[in-house]
Protein backbone atom coordinates (compact mmCIF):
# COMPACT_ATOMS: atom_id res chain seq x y z
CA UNK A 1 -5.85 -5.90 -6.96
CA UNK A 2 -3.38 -6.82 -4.27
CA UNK A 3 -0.04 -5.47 -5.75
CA UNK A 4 3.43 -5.71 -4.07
CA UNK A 5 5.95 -3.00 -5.91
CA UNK A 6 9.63 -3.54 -5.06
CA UNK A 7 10.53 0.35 -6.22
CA UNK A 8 14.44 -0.41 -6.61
CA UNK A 9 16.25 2.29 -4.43
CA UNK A 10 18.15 3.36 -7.59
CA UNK A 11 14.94 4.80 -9.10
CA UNK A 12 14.42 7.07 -5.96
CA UNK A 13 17.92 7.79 -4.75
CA UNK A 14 19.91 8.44 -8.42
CA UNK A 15 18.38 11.41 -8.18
CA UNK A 16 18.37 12.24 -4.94
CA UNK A 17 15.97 14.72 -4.61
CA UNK A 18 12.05 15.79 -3.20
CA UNK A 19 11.18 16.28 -6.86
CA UNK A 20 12.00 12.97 -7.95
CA UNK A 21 10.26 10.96 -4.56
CA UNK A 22 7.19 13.01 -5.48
CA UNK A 23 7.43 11.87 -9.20
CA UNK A 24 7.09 8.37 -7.73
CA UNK A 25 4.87 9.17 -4.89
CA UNK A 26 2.07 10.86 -7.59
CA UNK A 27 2.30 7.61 -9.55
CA UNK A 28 1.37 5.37 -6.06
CA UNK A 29 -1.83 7.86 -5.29
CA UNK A 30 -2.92 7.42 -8.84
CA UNK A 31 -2.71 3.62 -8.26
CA UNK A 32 -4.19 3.86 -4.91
CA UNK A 33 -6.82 6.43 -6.18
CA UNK A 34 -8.35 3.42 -8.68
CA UNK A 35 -8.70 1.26 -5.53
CA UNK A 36 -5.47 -1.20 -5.76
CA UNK A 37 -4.17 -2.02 -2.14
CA UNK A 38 -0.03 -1.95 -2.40
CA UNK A 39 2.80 -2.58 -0.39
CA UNK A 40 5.74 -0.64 -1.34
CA UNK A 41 9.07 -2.36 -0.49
CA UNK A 42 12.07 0.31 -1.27
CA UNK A 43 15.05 -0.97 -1.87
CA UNK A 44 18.70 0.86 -0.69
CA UNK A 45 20.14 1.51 -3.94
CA UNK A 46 23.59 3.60 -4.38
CA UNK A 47 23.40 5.09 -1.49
CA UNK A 48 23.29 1.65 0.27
CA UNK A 49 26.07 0.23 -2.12
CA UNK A 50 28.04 3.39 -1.28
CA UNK A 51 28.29 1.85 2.63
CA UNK A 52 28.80 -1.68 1.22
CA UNK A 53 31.54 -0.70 -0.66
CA UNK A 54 33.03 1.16 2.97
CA UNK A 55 32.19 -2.42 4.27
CA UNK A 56 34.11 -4.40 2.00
CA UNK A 57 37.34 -1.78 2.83
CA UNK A 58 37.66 -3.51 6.19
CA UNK A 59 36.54 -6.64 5.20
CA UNK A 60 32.90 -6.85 7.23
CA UNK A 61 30.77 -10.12 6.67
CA UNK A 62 28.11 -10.37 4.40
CA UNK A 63 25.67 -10.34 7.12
CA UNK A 64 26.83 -7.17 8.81
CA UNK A 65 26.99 -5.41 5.02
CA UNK A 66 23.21 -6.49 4.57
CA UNK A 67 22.32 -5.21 8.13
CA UNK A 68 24.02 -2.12 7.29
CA UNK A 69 22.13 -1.92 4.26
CA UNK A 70 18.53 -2.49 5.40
CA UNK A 71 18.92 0.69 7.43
CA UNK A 72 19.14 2.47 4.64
CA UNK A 73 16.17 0.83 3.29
CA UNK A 74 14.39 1.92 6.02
CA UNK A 75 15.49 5.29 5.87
CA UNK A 76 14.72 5.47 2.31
CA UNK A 77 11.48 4.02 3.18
CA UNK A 78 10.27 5.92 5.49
CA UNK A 79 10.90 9.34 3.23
CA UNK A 80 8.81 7.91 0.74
CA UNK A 81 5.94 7.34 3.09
CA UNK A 82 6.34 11.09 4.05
CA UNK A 83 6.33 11.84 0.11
CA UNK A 84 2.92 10.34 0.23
CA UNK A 85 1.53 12.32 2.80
CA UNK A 86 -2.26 11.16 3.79
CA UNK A 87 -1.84 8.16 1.01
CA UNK A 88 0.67 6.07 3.35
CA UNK A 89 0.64 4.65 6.85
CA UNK A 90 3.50 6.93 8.77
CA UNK A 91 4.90 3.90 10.43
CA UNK A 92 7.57 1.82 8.57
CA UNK A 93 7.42 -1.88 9.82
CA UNK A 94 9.88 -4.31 10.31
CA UNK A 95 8.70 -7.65 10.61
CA UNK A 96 6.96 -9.33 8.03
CA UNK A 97 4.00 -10.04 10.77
CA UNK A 98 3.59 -6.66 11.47
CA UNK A 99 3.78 -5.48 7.78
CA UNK A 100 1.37 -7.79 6.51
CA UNK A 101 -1.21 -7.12 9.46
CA UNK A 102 -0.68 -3.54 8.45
CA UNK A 103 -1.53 -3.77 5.08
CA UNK A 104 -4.87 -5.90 6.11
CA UNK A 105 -5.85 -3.71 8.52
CA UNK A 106 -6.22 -0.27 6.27
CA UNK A 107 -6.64 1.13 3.23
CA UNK A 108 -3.70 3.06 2.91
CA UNK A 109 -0.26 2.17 1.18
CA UNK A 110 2.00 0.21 3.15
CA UNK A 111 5.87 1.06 2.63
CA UNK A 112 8.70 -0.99 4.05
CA UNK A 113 12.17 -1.49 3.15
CA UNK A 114 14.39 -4.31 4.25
CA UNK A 115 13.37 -7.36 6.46
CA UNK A 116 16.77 -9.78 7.29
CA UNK A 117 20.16 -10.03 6.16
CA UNK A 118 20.56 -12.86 3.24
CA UNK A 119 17.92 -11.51 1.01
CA UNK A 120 17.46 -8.25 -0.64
CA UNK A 121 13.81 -6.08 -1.02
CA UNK A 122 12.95 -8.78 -4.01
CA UNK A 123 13.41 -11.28 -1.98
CA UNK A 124 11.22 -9.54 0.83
CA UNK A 125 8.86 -8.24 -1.82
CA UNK A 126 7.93 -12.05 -2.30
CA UNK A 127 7.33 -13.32 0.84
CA UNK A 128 5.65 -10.64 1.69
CA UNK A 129 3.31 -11.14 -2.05
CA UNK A 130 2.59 -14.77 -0.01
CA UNK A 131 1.54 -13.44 3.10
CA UNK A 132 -1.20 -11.48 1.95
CA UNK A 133 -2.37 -13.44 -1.44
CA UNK A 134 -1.16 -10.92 -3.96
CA UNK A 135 -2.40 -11.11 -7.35
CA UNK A 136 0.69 -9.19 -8.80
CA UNK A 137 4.48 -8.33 -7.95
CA UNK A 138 6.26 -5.66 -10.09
CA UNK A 139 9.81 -5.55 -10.05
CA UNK A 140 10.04 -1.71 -10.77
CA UNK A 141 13.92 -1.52 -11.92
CA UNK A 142 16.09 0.55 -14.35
CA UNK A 143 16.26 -2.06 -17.10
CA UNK A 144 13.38 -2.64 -19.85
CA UNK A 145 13.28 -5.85 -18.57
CA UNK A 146 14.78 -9.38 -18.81
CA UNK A 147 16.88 -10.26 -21.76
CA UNK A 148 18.29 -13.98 -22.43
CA UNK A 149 21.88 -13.20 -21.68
CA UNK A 150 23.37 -9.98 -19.91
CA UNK A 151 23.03 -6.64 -22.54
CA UNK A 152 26.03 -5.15 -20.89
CA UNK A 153 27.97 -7.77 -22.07
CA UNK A 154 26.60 -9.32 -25.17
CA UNK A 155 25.28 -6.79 -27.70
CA UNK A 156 23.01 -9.41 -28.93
CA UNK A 157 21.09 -10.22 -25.99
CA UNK A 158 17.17 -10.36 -26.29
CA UNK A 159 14.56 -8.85 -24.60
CA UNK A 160 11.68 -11.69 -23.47
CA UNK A 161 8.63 -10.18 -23.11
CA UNK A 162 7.48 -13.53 -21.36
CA UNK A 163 8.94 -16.23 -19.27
CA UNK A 164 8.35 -18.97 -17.06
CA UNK A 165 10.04 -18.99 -13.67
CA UNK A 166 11.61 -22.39 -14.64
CA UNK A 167 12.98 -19.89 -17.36
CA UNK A 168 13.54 -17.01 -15.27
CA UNK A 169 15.68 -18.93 -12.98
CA UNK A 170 18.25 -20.61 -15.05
CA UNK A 171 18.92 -16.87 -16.54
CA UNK A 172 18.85 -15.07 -12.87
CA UNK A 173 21.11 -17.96 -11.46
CA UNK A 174 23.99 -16.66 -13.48
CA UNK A 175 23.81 -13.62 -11.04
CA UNK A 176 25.94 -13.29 -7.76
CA UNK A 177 23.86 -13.52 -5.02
CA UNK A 178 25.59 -11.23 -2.26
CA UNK A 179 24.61 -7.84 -0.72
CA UNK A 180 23.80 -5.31 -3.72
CA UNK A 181 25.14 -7.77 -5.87
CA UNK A 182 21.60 -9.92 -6.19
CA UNK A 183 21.01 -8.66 -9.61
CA UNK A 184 17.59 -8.29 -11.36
CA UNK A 185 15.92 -10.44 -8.93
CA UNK A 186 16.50 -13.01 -5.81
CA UNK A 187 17.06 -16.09 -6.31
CA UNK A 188 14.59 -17.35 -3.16
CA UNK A 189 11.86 -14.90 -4.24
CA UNK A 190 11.53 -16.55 -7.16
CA UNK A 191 10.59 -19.95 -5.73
CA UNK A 192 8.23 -18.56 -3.57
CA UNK A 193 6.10 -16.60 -6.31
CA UNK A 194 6.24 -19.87 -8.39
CA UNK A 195 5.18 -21.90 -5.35
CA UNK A 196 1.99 -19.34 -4.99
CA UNK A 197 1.39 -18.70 -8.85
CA UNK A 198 1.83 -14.78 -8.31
CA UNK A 199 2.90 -13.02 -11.52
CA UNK A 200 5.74 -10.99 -11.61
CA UNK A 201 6.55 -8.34 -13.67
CA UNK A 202 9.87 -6.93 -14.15
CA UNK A 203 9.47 -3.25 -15.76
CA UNK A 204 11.99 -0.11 -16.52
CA UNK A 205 10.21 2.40 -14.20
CA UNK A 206 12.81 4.97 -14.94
CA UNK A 207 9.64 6.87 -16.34
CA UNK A 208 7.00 6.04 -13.15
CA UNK A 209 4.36 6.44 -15.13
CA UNK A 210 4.97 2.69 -16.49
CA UNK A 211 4.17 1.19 -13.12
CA UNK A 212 0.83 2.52 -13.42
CA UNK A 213 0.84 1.08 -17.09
CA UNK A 214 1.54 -2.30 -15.43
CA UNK A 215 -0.77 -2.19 -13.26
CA UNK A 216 -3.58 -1.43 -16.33
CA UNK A 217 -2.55 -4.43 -17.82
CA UNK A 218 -0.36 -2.35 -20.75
CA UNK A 219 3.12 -3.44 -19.21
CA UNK A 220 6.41 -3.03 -21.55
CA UNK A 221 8.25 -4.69 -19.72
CA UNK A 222 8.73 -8.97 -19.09
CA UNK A 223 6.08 -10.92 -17.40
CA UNK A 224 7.10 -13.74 -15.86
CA UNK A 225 4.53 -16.64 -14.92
CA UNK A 226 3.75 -20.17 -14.02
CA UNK A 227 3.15 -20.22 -17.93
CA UNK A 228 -0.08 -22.37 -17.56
């Protein structure tokens, strides 16, 4: 399969350690090992929102907060390609061009981070599941997956284990959409993997081992589809 995982930057960076990028990075070559071709987008996560929050002290736009905030996707990025040694292409692309050429062009894993400001890495992770025909996009976050109202809040809330995007969207569109605010998912990324019929899955990978679970077909998390 042609998988696109966006690894939220919380999962790599809330422990910021070698021992935890390898615990992820051992997961990947497993995947990679069974002959899956993946693009890894890594997303900024606290350390990111750290500088946003810096940001917002001196009021900066939205746009320079993002910018700021895809460096550190690319940072983050590239020290996960190291963590995969001989498994991952050393070079951490920037353009979506040059990314997706990249991943066509070789059988190792692609990693990547940020692309533009206005988005965040699900929103990249997307186009980027367009550009070379993915089959599947796993949203590999710290949540078991998506529930009908927010669990934070409402005690109640539900777990789906499947939705449509129709679905998907009216839940996700409760969500501020601004730089590390975009929630579970982006808003735009969703179009596009309903426009292309590319399944996403949306999975608690705070144990990695469930991305490989995923990709076996034995996901716990919510699988979200064009529901035909």
């Amino acid at each position: 399969m042609r998988i696109v995982l966006s690894l939220g930057g919380s999962l790599l960076t809330g422990v910021f350690s070698s021992d935890n990028f390898v615990r992820y990075a051992e997961v990947i070559k497993t995947i990679s090992d069974k002959g899956h071709k993946l693009i890894v987008v890594v997303g900024g996560g606290k350390i990111a929102r750290d500088y946003i929050d810096i940001a917002d002290g001196f009021d900066a736009s939205d746009f320079d907060k993002d910018y700021v905030a895809i460096k550190l996707t690319w940072a983050n990025a590239a020290l996960f390609a190291s963590a995969l040694g001989d498994y991952a292409e050393t070079k951490i692309n920037i353009s979506y061009d040059d990314i997706a050429e990249q991943f066509n062009s070789t059988d190792k894993v692609v990693v990547c981070g940020g692309i533009a400001p206005g988005q965040s890495t699900d929103g990249v992770s997307s186009k980027l599941a367009r550009a070379i025909g993915a089959d599947m996009v796993i949203n590999a976050t710290n949540v078991p997956g998506v529930y009908d109202s927010d669990p934070r809040v409402n005690i109640s809330a539900k777990k789906c284990d499947a939705l449509t995007f129709d679905e998907f969207r009216k839940i996700i569109s409760k969500n501020e959409q601004a730089p590390g605010k975009y929630g579970l998912f982006d808003l735009a990324g969703i179009d596009i993997l309903q426009d292309e019929n590319i399944d996403l899955v949306v999975i608690d990978a705070t144990n990695p081992r469930e991305i490989l679970q995923t990709v076996n077909g034995e996901q716990k998390g919510t699988l979200i589809s064009s529901g035909e």
